[in-house]
PDB file of N, CA and C in Angstrom:
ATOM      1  N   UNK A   1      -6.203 -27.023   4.484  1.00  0.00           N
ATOM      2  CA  UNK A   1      -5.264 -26.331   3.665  1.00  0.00           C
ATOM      3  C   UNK A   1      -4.298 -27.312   3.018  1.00  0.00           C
ATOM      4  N   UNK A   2      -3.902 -28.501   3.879  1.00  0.00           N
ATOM      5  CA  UNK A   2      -2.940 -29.341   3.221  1.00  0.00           C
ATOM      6  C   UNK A   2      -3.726 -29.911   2.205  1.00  0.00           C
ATOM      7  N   UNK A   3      -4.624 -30.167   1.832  1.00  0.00           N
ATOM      8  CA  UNK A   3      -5.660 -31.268   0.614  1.00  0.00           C
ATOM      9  C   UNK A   3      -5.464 -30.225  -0.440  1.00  0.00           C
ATOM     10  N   UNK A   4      -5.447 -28.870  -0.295  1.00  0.00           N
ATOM     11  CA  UNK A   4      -5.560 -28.041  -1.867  1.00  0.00           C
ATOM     12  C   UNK A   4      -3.802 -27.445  -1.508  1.00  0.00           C
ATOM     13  N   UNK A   5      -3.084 -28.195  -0.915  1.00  0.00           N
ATOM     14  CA  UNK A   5      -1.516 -27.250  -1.313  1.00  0.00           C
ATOM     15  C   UNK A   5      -1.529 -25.841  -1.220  1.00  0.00           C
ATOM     16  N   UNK A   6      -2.167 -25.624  -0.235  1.00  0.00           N
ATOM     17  CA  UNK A   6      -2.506 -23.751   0.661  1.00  0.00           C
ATOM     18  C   UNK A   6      -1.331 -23.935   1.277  1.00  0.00           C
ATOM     19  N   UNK A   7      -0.554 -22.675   1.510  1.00  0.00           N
ATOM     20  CA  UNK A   7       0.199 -22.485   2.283  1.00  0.00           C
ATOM     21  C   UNK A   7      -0.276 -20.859   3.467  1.00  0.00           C
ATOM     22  N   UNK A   8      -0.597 -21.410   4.923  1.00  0.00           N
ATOM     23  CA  UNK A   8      -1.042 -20.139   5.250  1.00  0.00           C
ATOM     24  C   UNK A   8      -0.341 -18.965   5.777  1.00  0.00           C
ATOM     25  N   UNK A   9      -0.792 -18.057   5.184  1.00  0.00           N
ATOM     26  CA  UNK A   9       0.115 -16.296   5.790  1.00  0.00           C
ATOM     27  C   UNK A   9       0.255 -15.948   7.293  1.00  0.00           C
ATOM     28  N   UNK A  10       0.993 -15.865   7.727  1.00  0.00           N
ATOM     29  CA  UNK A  10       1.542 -15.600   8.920  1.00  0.00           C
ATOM     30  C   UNK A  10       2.020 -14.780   9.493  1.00  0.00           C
ATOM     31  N   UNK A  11       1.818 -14.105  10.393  1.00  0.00           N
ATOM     32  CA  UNK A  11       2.907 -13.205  10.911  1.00  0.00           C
ATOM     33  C   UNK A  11       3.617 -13.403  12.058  1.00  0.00           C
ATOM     34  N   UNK A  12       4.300 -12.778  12.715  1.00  0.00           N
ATOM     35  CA  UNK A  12       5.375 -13.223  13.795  1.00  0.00           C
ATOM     36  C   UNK A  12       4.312 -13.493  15.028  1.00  0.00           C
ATOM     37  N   UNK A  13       4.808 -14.091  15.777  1.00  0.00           N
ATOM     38  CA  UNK A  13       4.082 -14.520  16.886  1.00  0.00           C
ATOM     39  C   UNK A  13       3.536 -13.139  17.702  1.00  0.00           C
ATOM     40  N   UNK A  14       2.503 -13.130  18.092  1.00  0.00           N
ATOM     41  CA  UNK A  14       1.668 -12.218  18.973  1.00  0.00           C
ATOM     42  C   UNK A  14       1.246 -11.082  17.990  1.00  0.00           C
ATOM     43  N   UNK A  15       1.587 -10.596  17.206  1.00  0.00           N
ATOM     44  CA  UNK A  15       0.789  -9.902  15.839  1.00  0.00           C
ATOM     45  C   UNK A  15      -0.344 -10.074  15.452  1.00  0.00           C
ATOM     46  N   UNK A  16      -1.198  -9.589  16.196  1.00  0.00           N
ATOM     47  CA  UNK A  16      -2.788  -9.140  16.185  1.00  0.00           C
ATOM     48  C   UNK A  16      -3.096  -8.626  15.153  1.00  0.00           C
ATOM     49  N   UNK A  17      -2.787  -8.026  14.406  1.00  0.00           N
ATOM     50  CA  UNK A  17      -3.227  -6.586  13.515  1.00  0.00           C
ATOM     51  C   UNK A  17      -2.872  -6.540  12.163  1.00  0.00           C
ATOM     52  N   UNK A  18      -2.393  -8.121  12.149  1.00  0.00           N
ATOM     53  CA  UNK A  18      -2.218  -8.712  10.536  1.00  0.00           C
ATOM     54  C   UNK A  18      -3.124  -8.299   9.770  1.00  0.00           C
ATOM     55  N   UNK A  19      -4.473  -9.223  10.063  1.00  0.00           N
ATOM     56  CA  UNK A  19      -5.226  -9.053   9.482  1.00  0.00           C
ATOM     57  C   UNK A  19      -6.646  -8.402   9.715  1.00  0.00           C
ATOM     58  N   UNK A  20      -6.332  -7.324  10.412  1.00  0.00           N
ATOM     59  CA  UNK A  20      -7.007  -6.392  10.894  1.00  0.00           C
ATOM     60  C   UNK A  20      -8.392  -5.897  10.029  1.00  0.00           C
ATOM     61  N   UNK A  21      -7.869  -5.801   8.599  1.00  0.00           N
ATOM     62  CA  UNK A  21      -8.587  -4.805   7.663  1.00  0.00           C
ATOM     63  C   UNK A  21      -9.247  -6.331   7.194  1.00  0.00           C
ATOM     64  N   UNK A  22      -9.012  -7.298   6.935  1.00  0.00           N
ATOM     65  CA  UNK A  22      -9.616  -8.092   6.000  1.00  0.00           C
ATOM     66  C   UNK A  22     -10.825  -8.256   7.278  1.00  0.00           C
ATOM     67  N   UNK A  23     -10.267  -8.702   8.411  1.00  0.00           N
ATOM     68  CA  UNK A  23     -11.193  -9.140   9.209  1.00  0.00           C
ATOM     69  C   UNK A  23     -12.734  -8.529   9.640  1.00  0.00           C
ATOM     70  N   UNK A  24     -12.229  -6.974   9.117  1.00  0.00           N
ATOM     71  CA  UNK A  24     -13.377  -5.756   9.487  1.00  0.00           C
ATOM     72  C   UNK A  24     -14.254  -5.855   8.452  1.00  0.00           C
ATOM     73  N   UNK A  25     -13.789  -6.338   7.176  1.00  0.00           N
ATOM     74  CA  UNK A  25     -14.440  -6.069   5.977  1.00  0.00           C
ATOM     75  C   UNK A  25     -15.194  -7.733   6.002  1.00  0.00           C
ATOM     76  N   UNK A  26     -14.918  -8.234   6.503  1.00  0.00           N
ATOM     77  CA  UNK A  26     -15.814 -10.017   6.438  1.00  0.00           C
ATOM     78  C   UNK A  26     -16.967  -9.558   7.435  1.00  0.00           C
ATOM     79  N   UNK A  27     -16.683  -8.973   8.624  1.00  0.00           N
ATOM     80  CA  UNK A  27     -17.423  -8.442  10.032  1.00  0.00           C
ATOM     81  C   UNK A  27     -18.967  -7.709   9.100  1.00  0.00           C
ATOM     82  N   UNK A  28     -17.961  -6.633   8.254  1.00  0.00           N
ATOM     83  CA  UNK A  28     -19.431  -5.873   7.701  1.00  0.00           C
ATOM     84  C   UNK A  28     -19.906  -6.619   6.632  1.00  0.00           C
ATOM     85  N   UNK A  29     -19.438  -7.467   6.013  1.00  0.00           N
ATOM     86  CA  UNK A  29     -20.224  -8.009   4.770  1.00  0.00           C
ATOM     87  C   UNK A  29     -21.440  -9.319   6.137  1.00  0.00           C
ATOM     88  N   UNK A  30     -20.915 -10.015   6.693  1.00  0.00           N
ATOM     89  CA  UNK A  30     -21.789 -10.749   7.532  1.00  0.00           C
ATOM     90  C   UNK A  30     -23.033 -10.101   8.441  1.00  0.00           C
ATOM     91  N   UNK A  31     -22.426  -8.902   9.064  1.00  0.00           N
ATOM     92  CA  UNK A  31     -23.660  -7.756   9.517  1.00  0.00           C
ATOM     93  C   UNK A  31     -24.573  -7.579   8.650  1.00  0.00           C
ATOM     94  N   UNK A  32     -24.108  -6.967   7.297  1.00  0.00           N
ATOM     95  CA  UNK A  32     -25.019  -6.230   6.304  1.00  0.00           C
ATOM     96  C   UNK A  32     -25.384  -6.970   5.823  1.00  0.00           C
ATOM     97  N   UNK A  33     -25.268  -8.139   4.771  1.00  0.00           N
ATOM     98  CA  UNK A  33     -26.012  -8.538   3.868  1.00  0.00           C
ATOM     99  C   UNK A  33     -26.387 -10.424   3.932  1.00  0.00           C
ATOM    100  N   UNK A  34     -25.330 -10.805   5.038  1.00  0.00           N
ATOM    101  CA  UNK A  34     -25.374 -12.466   4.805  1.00  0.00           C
ATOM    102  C   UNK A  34     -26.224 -13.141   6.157  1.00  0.00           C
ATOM    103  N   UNK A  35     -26.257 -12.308   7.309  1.00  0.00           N
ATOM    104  CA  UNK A  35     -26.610 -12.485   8.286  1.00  0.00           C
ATOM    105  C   UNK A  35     -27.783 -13.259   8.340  1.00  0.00           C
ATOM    106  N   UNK A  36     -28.409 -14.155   9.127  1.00  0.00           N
ATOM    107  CA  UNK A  36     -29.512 -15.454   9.246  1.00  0.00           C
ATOM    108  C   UNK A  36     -30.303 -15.122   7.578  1.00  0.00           C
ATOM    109  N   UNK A  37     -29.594 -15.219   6.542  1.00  0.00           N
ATOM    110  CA  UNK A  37     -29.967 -15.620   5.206  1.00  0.00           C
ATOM    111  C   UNK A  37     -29.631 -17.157   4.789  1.00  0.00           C
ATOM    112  N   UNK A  38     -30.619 -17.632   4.621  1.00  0.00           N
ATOM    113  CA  UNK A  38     -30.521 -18.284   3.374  1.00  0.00           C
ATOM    114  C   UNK A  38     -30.325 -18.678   1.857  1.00  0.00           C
ATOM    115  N   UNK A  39     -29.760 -18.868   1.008  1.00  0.00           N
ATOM    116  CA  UNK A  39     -29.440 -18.237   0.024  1.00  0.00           C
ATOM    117  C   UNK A  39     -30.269 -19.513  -1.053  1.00  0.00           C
ATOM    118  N   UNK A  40     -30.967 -19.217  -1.926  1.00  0.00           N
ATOM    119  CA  UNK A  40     -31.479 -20.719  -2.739  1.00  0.00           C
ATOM    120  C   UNK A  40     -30.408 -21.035  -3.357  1.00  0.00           C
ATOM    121  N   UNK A  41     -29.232 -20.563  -3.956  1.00  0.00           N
ATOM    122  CA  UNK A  41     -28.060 -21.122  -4.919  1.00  0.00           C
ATOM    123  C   UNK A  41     -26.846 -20.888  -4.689  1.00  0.00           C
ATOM    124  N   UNK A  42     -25.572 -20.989  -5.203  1.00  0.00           N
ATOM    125  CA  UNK A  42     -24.498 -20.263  -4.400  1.00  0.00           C
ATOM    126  C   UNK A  42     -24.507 -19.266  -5.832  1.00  0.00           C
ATOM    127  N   UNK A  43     -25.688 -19.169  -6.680  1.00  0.00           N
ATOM    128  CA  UNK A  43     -24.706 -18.030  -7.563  1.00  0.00           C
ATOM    129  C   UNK A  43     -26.089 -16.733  -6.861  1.00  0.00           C
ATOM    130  N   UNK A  44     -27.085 -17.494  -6.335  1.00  0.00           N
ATOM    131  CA  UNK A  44     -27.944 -16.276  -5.539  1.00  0.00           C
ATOM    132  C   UNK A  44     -26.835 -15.076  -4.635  1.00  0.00           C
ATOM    133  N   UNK A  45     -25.810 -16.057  -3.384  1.00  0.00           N
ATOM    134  CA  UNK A  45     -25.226 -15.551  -2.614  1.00  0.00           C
ATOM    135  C   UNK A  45     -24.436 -14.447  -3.208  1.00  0.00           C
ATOM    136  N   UNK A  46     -23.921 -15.522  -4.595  1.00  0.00           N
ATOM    137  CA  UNK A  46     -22.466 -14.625  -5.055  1.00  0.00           C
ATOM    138  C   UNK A  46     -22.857 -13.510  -5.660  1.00  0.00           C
ATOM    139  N   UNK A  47     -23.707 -13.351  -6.241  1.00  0.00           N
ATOM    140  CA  UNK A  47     -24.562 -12.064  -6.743  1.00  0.00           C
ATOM    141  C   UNK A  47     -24.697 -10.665  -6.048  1.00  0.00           C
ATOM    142  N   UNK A  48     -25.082 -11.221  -4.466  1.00  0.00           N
ATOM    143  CA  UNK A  48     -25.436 -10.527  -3.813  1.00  0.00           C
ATOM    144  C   UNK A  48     -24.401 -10.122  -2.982  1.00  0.00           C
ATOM    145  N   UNK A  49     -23.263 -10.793  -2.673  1.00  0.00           N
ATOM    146  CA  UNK A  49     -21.962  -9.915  -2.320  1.00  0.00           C
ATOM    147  C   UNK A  49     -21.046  -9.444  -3.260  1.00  0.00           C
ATOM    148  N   UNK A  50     -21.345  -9.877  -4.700  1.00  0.00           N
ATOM    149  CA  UNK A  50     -20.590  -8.893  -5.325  1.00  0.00           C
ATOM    150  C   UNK A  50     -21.318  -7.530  -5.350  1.00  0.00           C
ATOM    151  N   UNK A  51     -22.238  -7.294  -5.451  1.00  0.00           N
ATOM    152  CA  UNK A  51     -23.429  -6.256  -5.417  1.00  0.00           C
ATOM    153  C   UNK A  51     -22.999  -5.396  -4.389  1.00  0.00           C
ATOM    154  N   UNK A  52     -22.611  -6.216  -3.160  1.00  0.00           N
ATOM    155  CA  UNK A  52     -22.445  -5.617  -1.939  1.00  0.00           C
ATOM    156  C   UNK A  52     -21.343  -4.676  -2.312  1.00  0.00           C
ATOM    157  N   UNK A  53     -19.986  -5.211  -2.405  1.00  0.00           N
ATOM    158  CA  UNK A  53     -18.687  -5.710  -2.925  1.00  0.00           C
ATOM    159  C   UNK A  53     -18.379  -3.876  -3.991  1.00  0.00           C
ATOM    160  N   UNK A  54     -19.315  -4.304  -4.980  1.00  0.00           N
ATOM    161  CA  UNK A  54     -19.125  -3.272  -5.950  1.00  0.00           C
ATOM    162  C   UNK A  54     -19.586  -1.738  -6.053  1.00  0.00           C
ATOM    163  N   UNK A  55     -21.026  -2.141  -5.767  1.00  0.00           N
ATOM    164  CA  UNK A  55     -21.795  -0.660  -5.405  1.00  0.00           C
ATOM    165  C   UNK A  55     -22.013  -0.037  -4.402  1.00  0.00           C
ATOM    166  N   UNK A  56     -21.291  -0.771  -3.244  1.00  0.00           N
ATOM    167  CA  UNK A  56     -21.195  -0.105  -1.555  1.00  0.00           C
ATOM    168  C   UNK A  56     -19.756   0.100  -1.466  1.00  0.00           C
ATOM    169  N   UNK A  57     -19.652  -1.050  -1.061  1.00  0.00           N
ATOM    170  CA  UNK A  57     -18.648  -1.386  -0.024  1.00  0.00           C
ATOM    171  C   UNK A  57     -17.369  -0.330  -1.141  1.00  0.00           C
ATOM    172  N   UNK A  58     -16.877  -0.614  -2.057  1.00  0.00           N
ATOM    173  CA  UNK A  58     -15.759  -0.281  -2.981  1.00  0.00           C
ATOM    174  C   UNK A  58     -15.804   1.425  -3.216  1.00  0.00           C
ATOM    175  N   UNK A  59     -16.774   1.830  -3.531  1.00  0.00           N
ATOM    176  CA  UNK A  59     -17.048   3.137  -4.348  1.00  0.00           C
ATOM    177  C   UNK A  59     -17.761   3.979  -3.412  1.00  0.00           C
ATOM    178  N   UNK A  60     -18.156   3.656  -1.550  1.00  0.00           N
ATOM    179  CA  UNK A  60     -19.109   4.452  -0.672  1.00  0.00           C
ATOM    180  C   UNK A  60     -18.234   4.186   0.572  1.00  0.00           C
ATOM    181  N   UNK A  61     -18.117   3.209   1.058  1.00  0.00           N
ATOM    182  CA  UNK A  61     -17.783   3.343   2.340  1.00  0.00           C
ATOM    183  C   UNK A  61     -16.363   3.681   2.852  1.00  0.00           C
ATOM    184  N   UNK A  62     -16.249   4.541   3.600  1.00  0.00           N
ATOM    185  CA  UNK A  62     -15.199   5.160   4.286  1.00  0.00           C
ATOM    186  C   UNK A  62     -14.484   4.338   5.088  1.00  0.00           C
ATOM    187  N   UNK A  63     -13.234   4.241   5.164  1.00  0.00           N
ATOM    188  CA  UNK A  63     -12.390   3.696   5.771  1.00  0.00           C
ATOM    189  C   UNK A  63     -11.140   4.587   6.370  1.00  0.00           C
ATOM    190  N   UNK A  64     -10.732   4.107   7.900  1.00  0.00           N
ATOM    191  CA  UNK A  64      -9.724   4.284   8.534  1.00  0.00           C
ATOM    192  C   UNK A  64      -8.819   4.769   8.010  1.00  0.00           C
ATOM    193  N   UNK A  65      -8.444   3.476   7.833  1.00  0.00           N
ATOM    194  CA  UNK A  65      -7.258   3.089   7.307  1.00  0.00           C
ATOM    195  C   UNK A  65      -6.979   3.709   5.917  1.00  0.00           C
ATOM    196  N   UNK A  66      -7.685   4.384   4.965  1.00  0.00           N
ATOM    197  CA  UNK A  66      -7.760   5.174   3.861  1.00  0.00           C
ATOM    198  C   UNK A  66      -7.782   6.714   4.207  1.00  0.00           C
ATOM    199  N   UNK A  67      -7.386   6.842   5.365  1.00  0.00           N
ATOM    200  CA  UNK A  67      -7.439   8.020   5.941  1.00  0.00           C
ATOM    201  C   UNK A  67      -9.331   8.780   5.308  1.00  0.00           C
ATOM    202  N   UNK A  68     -10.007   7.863   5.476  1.00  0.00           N
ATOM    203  CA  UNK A  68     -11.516   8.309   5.509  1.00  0.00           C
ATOM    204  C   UNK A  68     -12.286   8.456   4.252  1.00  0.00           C
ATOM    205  N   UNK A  69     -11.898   7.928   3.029  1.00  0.00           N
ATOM    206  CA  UNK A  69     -11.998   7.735   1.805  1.00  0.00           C
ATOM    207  C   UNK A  69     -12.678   6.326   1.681  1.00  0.00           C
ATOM    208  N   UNK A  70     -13.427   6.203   0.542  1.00  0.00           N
ATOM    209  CA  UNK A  70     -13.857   4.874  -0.029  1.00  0.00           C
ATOM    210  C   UNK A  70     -12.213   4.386  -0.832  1.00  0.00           C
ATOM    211  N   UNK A  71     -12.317   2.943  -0.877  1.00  0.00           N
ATOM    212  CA  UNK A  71     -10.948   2.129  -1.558  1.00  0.00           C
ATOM    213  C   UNK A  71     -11.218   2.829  -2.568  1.00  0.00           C
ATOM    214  N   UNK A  72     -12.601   2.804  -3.563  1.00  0.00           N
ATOM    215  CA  UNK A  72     -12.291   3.147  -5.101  1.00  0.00           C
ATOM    216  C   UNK A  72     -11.405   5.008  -4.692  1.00  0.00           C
ATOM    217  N   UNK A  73     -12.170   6.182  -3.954  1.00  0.00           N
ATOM    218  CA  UNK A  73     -11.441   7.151  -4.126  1.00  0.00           C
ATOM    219  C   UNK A  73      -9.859   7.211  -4.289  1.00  0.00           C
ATOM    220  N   UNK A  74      -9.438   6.007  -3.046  1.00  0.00           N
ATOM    221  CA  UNK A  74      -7.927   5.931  -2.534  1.00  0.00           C
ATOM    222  C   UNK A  74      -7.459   5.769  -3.979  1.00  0.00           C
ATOM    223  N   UNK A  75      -7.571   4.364  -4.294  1.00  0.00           N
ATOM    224  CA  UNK A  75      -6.914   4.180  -5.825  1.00  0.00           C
ATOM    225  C   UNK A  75      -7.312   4.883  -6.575  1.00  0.00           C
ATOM    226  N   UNK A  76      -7.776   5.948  -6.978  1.00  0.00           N
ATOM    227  CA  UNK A  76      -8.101   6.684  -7.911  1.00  0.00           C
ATOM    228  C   UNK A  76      -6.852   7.964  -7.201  1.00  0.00           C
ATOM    229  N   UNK A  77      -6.999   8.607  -6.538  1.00  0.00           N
ATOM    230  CA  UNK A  77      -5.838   9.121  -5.837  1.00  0.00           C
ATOM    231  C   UNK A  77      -4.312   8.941  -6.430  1.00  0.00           C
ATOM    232  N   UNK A  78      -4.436   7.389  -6.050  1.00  0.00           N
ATOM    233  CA  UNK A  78      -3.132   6.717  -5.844  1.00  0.00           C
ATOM    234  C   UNK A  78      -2.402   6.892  -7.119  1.00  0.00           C
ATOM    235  N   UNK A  79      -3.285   6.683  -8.395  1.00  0.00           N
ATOM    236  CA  UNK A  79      -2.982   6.133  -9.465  1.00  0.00           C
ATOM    237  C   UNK A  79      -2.890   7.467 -10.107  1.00  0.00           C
ATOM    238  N   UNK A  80      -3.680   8.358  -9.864  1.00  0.00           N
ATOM    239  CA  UNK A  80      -3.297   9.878 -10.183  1.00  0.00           C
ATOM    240  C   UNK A  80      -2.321  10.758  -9.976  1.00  0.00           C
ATOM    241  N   UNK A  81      -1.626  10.262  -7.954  1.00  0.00           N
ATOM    242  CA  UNK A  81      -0.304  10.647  -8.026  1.00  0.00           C
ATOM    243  C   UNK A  81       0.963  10.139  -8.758  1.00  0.00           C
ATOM    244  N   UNK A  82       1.081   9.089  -9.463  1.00  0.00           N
ATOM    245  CA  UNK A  82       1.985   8.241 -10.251  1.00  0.00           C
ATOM    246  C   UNK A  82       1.853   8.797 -11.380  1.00  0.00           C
ATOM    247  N   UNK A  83       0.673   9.000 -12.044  1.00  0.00           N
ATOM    248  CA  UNK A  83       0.652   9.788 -13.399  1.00  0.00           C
ATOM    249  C   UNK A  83       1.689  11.208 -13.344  1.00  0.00           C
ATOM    250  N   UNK A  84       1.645  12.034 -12.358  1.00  0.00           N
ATOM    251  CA  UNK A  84       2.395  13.040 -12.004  1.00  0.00           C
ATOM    252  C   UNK A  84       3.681  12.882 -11.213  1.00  0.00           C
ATOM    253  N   UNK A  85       4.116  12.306 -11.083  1.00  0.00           N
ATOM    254  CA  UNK A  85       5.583  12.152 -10.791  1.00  0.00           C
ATOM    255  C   UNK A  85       6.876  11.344 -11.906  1.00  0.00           C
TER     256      UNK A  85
END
């Protein structure tokens, strides 16, 4: 992190649950689609998790933490209650 001037995100000491959601969503992209693959290119890989990324993961799969909604429903929601207030 120090060679590219990263500074890393943190939370208070013993705070487990920072990064809870990112961590679940790396868990299923490595289960589902990257797992003992080989990839011939890195634009093969990148293809194939945006794929993942766009036509699953974003617009199908249900989440918790979205109270059981895909992200695209939530923000579509979200952005609909703001139009009305």
């Amino acid at each position: 992190m120090k060679e590219y001037k990263l500074v890393p995100s943190m939370s208070r000491a013993g705070n487990c649950h920072d990064n809870a959601v990112v961590e679940s969503f790396f868990a299923t992209i490595k289960k589902r689609i990257i797992k003992r693959k080989i990839y011939s290119t890195r634009e093969d890989a990148k293809a194939e998790i945006f794929n993942f990324i766009e036509m699953f993961y974003n617009p199908k799969k249900r989440h918790s933490h979205t109270g059981g909604v895909s992200p695209a429903k939530f923000e579509e929601a979200y952005y609909s209650e703001l139009k009305t207030v």
